[in-house]
Structures are given as C-alpha cells and as structure tokens.
Protein backbone atom coordinates (compact mmCIF):
# COMPACT_ATOMS: atom_id res chain seq x y z
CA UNK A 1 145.67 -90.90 -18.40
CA UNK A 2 146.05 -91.51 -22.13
CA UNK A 3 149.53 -92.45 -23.16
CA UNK A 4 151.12 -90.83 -26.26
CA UNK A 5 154.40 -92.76 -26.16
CA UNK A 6 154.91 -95.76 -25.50
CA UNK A 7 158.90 -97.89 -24.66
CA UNK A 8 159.66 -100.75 -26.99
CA UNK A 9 159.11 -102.99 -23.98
CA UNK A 10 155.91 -101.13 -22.93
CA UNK A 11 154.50 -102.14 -26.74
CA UNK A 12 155.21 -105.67 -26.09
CA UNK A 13 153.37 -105.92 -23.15
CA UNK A 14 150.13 -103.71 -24.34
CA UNK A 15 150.46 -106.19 -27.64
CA UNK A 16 150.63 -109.07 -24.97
CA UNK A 17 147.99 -108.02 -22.74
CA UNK A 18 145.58 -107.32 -26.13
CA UNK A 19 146.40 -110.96 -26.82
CA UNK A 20 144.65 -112.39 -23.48
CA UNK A 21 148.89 -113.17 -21.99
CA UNK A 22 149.68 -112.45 -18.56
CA UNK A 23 145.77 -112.83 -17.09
CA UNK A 24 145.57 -115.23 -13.85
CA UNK A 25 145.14 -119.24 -15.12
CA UNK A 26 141.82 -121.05 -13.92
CA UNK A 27 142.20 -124.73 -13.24
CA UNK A 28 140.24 -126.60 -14.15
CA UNK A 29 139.56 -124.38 -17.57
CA UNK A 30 135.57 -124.28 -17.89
CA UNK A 31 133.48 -124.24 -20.80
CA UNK A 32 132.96 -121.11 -20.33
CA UNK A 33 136.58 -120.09 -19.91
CA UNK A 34 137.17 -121.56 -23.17
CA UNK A 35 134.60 -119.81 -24.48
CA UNK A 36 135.43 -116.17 -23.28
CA UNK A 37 139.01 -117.16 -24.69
CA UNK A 38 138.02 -117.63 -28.24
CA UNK A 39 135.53 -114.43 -27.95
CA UNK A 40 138.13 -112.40 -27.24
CA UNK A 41 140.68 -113.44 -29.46
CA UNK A 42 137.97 -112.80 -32.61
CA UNK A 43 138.92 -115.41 -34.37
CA UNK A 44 141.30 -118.71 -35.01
CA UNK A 45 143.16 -119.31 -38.18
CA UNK A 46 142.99 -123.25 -39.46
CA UNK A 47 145.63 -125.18 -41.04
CA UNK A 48 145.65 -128.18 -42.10
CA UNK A 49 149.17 -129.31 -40.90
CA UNK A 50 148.77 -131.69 -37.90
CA UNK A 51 152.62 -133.06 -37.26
CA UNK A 52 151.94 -131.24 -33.53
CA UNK A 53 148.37 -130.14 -33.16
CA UNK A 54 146.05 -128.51 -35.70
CA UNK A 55 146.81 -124.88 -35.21
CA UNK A 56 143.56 -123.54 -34.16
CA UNK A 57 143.79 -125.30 -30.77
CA UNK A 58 147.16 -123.95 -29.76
CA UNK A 59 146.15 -120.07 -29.32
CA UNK A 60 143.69 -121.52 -26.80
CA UNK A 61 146.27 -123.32 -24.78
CA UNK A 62 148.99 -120.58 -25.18
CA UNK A 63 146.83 -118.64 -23.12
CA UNK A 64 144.33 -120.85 -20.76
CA UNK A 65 146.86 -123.99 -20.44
CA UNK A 66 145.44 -127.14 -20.32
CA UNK A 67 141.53 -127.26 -21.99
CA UNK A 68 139.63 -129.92 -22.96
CA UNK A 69 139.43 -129.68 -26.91
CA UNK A 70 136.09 -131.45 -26.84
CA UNK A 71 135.31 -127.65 -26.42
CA UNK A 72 136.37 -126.31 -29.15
CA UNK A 73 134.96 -128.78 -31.10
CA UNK A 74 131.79 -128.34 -29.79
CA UNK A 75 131.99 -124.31 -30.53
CA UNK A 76 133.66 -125.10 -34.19
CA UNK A 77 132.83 -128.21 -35.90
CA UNK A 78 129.32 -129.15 -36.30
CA UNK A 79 126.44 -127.49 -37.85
CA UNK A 80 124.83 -126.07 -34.75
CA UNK A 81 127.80 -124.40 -33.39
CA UNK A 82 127.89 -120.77 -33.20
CA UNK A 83 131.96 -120.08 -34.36
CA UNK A 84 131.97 -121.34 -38.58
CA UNK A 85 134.49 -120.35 -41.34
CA UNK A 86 135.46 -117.97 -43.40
CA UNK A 87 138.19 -115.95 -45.11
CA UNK A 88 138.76 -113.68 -42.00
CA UNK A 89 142.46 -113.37 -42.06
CA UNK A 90 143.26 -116.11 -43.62
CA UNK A 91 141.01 -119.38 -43.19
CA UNK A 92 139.43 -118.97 -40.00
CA UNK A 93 137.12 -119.53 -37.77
CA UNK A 94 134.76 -116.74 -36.46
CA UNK A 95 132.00 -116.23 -34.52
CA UNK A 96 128.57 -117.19 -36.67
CA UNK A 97 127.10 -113.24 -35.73
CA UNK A 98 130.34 -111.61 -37.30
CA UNK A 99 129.45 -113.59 -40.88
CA UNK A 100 127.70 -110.61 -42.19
CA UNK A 101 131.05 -108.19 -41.69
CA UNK A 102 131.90 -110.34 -44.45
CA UNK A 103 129.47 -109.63 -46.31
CA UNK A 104 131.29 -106.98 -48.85
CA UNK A 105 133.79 -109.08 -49.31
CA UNK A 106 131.91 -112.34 -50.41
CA UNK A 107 130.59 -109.64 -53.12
CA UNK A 108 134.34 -108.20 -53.84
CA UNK A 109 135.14 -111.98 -54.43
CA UNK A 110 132.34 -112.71 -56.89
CA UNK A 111 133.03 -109.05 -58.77
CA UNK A 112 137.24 -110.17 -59.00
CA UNK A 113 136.45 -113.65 -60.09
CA UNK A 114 134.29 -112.74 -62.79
CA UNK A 115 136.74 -109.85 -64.10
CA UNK A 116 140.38 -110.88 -63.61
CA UNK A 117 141.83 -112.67 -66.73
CA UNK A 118 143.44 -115.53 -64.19
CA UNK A 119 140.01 -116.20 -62.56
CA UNK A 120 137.49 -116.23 -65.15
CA UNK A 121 138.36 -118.89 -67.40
CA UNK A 122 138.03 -121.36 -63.72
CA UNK A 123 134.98 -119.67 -63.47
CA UNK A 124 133.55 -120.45 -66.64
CA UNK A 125 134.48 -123.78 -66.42
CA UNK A 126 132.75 -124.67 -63.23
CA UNK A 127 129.38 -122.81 -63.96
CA UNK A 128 127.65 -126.02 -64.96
CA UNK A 129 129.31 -128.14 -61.90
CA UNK A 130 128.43 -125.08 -59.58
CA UNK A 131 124.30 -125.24 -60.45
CA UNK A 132 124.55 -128.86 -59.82
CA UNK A 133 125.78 -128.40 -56.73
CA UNK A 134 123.80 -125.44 -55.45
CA UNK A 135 121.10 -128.56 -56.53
CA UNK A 136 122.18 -130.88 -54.60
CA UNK A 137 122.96 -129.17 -51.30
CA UNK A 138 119.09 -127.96 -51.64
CA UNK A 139 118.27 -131.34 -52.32
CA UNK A 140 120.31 -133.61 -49.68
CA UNK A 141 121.32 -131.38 -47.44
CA UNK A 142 124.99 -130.21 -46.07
CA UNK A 143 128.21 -132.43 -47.48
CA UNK A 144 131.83 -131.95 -47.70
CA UNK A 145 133.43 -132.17 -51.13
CA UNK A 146 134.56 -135.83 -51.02
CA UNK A 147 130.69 -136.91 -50.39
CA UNK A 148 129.98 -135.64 -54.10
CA UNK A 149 129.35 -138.44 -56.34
CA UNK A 150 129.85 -136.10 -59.49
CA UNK A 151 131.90 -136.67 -62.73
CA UNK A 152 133.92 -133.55 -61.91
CA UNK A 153 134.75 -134.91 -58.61
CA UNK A 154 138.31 -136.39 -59.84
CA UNK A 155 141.67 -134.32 -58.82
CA UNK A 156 143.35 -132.23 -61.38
CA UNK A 157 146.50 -132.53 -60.40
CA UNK A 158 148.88 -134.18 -57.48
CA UNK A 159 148.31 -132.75 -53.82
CA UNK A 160 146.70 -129.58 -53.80
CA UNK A 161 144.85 -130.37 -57.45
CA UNK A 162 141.34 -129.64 -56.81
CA UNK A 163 138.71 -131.08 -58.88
CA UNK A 164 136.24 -129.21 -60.26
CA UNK A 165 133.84 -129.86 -57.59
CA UNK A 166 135.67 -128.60 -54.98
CA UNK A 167 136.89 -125.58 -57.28
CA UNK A 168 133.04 -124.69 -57.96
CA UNK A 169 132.66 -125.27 -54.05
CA UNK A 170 134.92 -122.95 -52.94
CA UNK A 171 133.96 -120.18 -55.56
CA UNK A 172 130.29 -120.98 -53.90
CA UNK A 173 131.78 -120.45 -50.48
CA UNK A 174 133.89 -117.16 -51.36
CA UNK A 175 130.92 -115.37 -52.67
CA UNK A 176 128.62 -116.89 -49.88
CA UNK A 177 126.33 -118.72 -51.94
CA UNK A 178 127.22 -121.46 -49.89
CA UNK A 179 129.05 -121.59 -46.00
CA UNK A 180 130.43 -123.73 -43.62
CA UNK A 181 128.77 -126.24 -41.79
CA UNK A 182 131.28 -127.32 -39.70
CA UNK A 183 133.69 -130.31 -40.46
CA UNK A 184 133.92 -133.54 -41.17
CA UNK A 185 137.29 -135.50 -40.44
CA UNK A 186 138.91 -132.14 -40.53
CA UNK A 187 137.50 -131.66 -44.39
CA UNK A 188 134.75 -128.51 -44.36
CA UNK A 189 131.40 -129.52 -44.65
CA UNK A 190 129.45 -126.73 -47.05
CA UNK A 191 125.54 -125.96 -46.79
CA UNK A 192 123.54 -123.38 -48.30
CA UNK A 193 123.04 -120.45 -45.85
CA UNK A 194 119.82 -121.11 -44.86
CA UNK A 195 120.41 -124.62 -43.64
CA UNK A 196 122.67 -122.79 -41.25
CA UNK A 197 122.04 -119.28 -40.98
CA UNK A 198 118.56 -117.32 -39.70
CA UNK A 199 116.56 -116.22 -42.88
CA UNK A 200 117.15 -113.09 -44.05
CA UNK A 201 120.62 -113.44 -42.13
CA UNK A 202 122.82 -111.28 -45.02
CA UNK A 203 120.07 -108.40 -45.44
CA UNK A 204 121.23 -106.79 -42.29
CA UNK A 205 124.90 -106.96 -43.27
CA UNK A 206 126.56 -103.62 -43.09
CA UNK A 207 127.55 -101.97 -46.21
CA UNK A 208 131.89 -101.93 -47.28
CA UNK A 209 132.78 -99.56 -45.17
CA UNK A 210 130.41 -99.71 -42.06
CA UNK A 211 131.61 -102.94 -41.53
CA UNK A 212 135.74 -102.53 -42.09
CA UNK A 213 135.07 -99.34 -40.01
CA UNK A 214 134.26 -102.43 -37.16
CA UNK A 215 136.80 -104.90 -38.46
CA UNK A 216 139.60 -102.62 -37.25
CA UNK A 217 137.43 -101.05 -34.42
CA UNK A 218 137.94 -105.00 -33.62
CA UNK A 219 141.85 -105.62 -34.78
CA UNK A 220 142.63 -102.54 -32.55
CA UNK A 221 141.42 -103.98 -29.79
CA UNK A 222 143.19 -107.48 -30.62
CA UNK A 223 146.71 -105.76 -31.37
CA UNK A 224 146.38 -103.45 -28.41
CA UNK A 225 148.78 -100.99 -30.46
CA UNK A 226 149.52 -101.34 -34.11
CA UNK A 227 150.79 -99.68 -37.40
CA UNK A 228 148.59 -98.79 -39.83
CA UNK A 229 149.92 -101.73 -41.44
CA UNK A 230 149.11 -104.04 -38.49
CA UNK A 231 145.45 -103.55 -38.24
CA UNK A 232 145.04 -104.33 -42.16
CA UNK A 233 146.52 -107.66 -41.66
CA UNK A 234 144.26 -108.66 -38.95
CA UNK A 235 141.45 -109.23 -41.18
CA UNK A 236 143.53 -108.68 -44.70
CA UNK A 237 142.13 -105.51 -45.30
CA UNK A 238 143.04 -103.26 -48.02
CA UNK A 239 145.44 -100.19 -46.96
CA UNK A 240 143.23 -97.14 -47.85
CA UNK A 241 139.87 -99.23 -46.47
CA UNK A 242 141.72 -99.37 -43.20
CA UNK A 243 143.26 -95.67 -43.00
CA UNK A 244 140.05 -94.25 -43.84
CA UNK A 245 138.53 -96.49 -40.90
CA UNK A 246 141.05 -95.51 -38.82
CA UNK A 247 140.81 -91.72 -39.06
CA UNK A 248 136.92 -92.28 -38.01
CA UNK A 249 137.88 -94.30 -35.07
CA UNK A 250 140.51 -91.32 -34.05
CA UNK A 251 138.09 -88.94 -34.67
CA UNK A 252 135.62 -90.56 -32.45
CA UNK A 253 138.03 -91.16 -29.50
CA UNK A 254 138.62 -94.73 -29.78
CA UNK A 255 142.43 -94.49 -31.44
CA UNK A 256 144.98 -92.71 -29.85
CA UNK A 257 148.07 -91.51 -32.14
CA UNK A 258 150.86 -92.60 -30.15
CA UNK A 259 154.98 -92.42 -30.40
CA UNK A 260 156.42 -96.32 -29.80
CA UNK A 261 160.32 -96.38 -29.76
CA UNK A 262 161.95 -97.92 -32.12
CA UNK A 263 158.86 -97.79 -34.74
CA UNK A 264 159.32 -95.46 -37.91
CA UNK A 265 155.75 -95.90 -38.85
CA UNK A 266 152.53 -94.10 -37.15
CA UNK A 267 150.91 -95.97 -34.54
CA UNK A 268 147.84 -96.25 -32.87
CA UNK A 269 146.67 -97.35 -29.25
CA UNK A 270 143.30 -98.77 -28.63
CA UNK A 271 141.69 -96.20 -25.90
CA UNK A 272 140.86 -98.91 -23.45
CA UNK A 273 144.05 -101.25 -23.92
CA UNK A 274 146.30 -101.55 -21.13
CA UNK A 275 149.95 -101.05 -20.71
CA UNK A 276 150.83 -103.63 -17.57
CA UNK A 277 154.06 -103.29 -15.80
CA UNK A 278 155.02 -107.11 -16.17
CA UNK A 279 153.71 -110.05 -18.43
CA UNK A 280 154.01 -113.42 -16.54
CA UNK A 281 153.95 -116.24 -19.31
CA UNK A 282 155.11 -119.24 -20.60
CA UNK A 283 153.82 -120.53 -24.11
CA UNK A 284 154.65 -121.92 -27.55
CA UNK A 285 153.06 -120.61 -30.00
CA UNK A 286 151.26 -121.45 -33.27
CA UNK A 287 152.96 -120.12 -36.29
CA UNK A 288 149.47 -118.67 -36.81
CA UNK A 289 149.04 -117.28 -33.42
CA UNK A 290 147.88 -113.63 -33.71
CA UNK A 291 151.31 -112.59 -31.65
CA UNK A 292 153.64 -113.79 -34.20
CA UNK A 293 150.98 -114.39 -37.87
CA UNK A 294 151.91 -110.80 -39.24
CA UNK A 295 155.87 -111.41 -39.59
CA UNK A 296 156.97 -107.71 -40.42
CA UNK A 297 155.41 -106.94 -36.65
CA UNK A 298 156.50 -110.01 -34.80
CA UNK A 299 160.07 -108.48 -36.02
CA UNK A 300 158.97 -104.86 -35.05
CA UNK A 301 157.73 -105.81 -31.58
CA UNK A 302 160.08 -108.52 -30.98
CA UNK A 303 162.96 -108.57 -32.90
CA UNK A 304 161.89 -112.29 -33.85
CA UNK A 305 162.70 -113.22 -37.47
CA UNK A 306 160.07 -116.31 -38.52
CA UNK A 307 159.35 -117.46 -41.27
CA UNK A 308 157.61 -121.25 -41.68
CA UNK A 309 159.86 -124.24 -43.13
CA UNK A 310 157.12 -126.59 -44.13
CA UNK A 311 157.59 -126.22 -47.71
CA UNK A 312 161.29 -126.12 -47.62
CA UNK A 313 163.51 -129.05 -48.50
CA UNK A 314 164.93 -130.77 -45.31
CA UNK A 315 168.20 -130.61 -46.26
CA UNK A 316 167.56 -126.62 -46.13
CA UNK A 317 165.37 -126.18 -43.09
CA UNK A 318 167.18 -123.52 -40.73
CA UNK A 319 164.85 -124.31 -37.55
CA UNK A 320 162.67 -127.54 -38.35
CA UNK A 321 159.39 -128.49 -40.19
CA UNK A 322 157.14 -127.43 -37.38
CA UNK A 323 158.78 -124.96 -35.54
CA UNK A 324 156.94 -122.89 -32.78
CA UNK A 325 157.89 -119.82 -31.07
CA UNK A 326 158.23 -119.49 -27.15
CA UNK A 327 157.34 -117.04 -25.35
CA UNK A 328 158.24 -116.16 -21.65
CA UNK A 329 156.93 -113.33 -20.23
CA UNK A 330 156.95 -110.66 -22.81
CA UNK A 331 159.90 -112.12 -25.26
CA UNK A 332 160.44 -114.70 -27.94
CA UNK A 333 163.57 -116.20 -26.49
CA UNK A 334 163.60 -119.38 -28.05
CA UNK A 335 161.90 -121.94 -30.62
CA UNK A 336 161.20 -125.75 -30.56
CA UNK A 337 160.19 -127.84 -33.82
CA UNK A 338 157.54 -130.20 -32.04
CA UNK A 339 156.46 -133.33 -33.16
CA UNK A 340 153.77 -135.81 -31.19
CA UNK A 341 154.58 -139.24 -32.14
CA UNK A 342 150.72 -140.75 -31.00
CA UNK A 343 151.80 -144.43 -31.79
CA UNK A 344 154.52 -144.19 -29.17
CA UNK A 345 153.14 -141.78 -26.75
CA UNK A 346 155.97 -139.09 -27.02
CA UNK A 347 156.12 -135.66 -27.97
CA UNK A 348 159.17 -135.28 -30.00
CA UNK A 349 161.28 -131.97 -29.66
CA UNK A 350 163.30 -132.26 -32.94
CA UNK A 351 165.44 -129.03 -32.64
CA UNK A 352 165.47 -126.41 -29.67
CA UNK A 353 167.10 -122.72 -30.22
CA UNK A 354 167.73 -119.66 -28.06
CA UNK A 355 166.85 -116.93 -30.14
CA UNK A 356 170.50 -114.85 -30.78
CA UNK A 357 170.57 -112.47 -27.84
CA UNK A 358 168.50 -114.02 -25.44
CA UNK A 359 168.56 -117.57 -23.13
CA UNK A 360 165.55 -119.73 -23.04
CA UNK A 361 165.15 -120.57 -19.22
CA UNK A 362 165.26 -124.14 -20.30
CA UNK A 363 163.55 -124.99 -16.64
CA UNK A 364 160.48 -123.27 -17.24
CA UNK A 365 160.51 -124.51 -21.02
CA UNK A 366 161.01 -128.14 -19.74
CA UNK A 367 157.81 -127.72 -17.04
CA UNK A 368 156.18 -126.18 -20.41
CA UNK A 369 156.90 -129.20 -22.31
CA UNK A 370 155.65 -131.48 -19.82
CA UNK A 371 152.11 -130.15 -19.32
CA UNK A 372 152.29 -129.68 -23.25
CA UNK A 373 152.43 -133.45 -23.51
CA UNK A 374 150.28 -134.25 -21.02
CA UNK A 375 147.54 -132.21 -22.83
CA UNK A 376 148.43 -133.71 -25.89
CA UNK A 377 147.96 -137.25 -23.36
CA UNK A 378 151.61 -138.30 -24.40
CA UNK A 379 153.48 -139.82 -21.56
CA UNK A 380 157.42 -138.90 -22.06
CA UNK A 381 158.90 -135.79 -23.97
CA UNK A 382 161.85 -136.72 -26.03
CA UNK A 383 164.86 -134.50 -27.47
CA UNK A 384 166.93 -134.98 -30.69
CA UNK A 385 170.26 -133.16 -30.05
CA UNK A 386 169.96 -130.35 -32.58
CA UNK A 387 169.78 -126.62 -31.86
CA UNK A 388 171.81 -124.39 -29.31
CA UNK A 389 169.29 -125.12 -26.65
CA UNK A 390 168.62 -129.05 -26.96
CA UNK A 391 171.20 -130.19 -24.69
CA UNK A 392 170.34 -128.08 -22.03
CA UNK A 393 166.83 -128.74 -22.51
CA UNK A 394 167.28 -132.44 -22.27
CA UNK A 395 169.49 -132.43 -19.00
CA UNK A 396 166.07 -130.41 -17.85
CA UNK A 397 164.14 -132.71 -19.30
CA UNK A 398 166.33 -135.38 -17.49
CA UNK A 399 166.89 -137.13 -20.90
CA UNK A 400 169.47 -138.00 -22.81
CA UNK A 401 169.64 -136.43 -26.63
CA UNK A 402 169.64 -138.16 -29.34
C-alpha cells in the first residue's frame, strides 16, 4: 500500500533504509559487497582533510563495517577504474557511465565562466596556459597539476593559491575538456576524455533536462523521502530544474506526495522506498555522509544541529576539528572529534558529546571505536577528557582520560 503520511520517526528510518543502514553485515566484506555499496549510494564526496580518514572511505564503513580500502582504490583511483570525478554534489566521485548526466552542466560552467564579471577576467588570463596544456596532455599523456613543468606553475597565493596551471586545469575539467584520471598521492590526475572515456562518449549525453529529470529520479531513491529542497542538494541542482523534474516523476508514478510530521514543506516518497519498523545500527559518520551533508535536513529529520569546525579558531571550536556524528539505530545521539595518531598506533577521541536530549550508549560506541581502530590498524583507542560523554566513554573504553 502506498503511504501518504509518514511519523517523524517513520521518515528517519525510510531516510535510513534509502541510505543502505539497517541491512544484515557480511563478514568478510567482498569485492563485490563493496562494490554494490558504492553503486547504491551514487556517489562519494572527497575531501581533502585526512586528520581521521579521507572522507570518501567512511560512508563505506558506516554501512558495510570493516572493508578492505584496497577496494576502493581499485574502483576510484587509477585510470582504468570505472567510478572518476566530478562536480556531482560537491567533489565527488561517480560512476564513469553517469559522466554524461553531467554533461549540461560542464556546458552551464563554460557559458557562466565566460559571462560573469568575477570569472572572466581568470578566464582570460589562463587562455594561453589552457592551449598549452590541452597540448601537452595530447602530447604526454595524463598528469596531475604538480607534474607541469610550466612558467605558470608557481602558487598565487598562501594555501589554497592556485597557480595558473592548475586554475586553467580546473576551468578544463569544469567544462569537460579535460577529466579525471584517477589520483596520484591523493592530488587528481587530469587526461583528455579520450584517453579515458569511449569515443564519442559525450554525444549520447542527454540534453538539460532529460538528464536532471534522472538526477532526482536518482536523489529520490538515495533520500528515500525528501523536500523539494532535499533532492536539489543531492546533486546541487537548481530549484525550478528540480520541481519541474519532480512533477514528471509524480506524474509518472514514481513520487508519491506524502504528509511527514513535523515538516512544513511538501514532501515526496520514492514509490519503491521502504518504511522498516526498526533500524539496527551503529556508525560514525563523515561530515559528508549523505545522512547528515545537507544540514537544514539532518536538522529536519534529526533534530541534529552540525555544522564543521575545521576552519574555526581552536580557541572557538564548540565540538572539535574533526568531529563526526554517531548514529545508533535511527538517531544522532552523540558526536566524537576523531583523530588517528599513525606514528603511535592510537586513534585519538579528542572530545565525546551526547547530543542534548539523548544518551550515547557509550558500550556500543566503545565496541564501535574498537573495530574503528582496528580498521584503521591502530592498536589502542585513547580519550582526552572533554565533552559530556568522554568520561563515560573512557571507563568503557577501560581507559583513563586525559
């Protein structure tokens, strides 16, 4: 029977269930179990940060446990593999075959950054650098930025000052005159399309709105049910794109209009997502986990207020630097700032919080943090005594805080 309403706690746990939580764990995880994981999540946000674990393994073990991240690798980071990058939701890794849904976009890209007064002038100023490159790639095949020996290869700034050759790179990649080629030492490896792609690979890409008509065909089944405002932010679509996809996918049968407590906004049900009567779990999560990366629904679903504290002073952190949420069974009771200290063989748990209105069962977050090392092949788990849950955690732990 198709549901028109749904309970606040009946959302959660179609949102869950959407996100792969609550499905019977297979030890040892396969290849292919990793595999069937990434499918159906759609796709894996990167970030660069790597105090824990780069983010784009964590979904993986929030919902499989344990995996080898050989894997991954294998499926992500070298030419041949079939997942490569793009802007997807942020950027992300995505299945090879779901390139050309990108398509439009790589064309909306080129048509803003020749228009808008704040791009054009970068544009203009790379034109020369970008020929050169398009030249060299053809010439000596794929190469990350830092492998350019190029006059324009020098930093403009501290940090996140790109030089012109990675600026003309990345206008390259946005417009898909160049893609990914998978990565080397975590830095993206660029290639023109055809030293990666089958020729001809963009002529069958489906026009604008063919292909956001499938983006949220594909963020509906993801979020299981979502605001309008939800399935936009899956693959940062644009809010009249979306509702005009959305009305085709109603109209078709494949969104059902549905009533979810608590939500003042008009929602939508995938027609084949489930609503489960319990969600057995235990995770952290990645703050760019597709449970928690849109923050307005994290909030809506949850009542879990998140935002990241990496670029915030120490002295004004709330949380931690690296702070991840945990889940257990179909609520964000808690969050630990997690740190994996390789030289010493430790994973560091630098703060530990209930989340106000709920109790982290520190027992099951303890067992969590234990296998969570052992993945991460760290031999103790460590707890600094900050956060309303780090002394209980540690006497779980069997530990002492310091």
């Amino acid at each position: 029977m198709v549901r028109t309403t749904l309970s606040a706690a009946e959302a959660r746990r179609v949102a869950l269930a959407a996100q792969g939580f609550g499905r019977a764990r297979l030890e040892p995880v396969s290849a292919r179990t990793v595999s069937a994981g990434a499918a159906r999540l759609g796709l894996l946000q990167i970030d660069s940060v790597n105090v824990f674990e780069r983010s784009h393994y964590l979904p993986l073990f929030a919902r499989l446990g344990a995996y080898d991240k050989g894997t991954l690798d294998r499926l992500t980071l070298t030419q041949r593999s079939p997942w490569l990058e793009y802007w997807a939701h942020e950027a992300a890794f995505v299945p090879r075959d779901d390139l050309r849904l990108f398509r439009w976009r790589m064309d909306a890209y080129r048509e803003r950054d020749a228009t808008r007064p704040n791009r054009v002038a970068g544009v203009e100023r790379t034109a020369r650098v970008r020929d050169e490159l398009l030249t060299m790639l053809a010439a000596e095949g794929p190469m990350p930025a830092s492998a350019v020996e190029h006059e324009s290869n020098v930093r403009r700034g501290p940090w996140w000052g790109w030089s012109d050759v990675k600026h003309g790179l990345e206008q390259l990649f946005r417009w898909g005159d160049v893609v990914s080629a998978g990565r080397a030492g975590f830095e993206r490896v660029y290639a023109l399309p055809d030293q990666v792609l089958p020729t001809g690979y963009f002529a069958t890409a489906p026009g604008r709105a063919d292909a956001v008509r499938e983006l949220v065909r594909r963020s509906a089944r993801a979020v299981g049910v979502g605001t309008r405002a939800d399935l936009a932010d899956h693959h940062r679509l644009r809010a009249d794109d979306t509702a005009a996809a959305i009305t085709d996918l109603q109209d078709a049968g494949e969104l059902v209009p549905v009533t979810v407590e608590g939500w003042r906004d008009p929602a939508w049900m995938h027609v084949d997502a489930r609503v489960p009567r319990r969600i057995d779990a235990d995770a952290v999560l990645s703050p760019f986990d597709p449970v928690v990366w849109f923050r307005p629904r994290a909030e809506r679903l949850f009542g879990f207020h998140y935002r990241i504290e990496i670029y915030t002073p120490a002295p004004k952190r709330v949380f931690g630097y690296y702070v991840l949420p945990v889940l257990q069974d179909d609520a964000l009771v808690g969050r630990v700032d997690l740190k994996s200290d390789r030289q010493r063989g430790v994973l560091h748990v630098r703060t530990a919080w209930h989340e106000p209105g709920s109790v982290v069962d520190v027992g099951r977050l303890a067992a969590l943090l234990r296998r969570t090392a052992a993945w991460q092949g760290l031999g103790d788990v460590e707890v600094t005594d900050r956060g309303t849950a780090a002394p209980a955690l540690a006497a779980a732990l069997g530990v002492r805080p310091h």
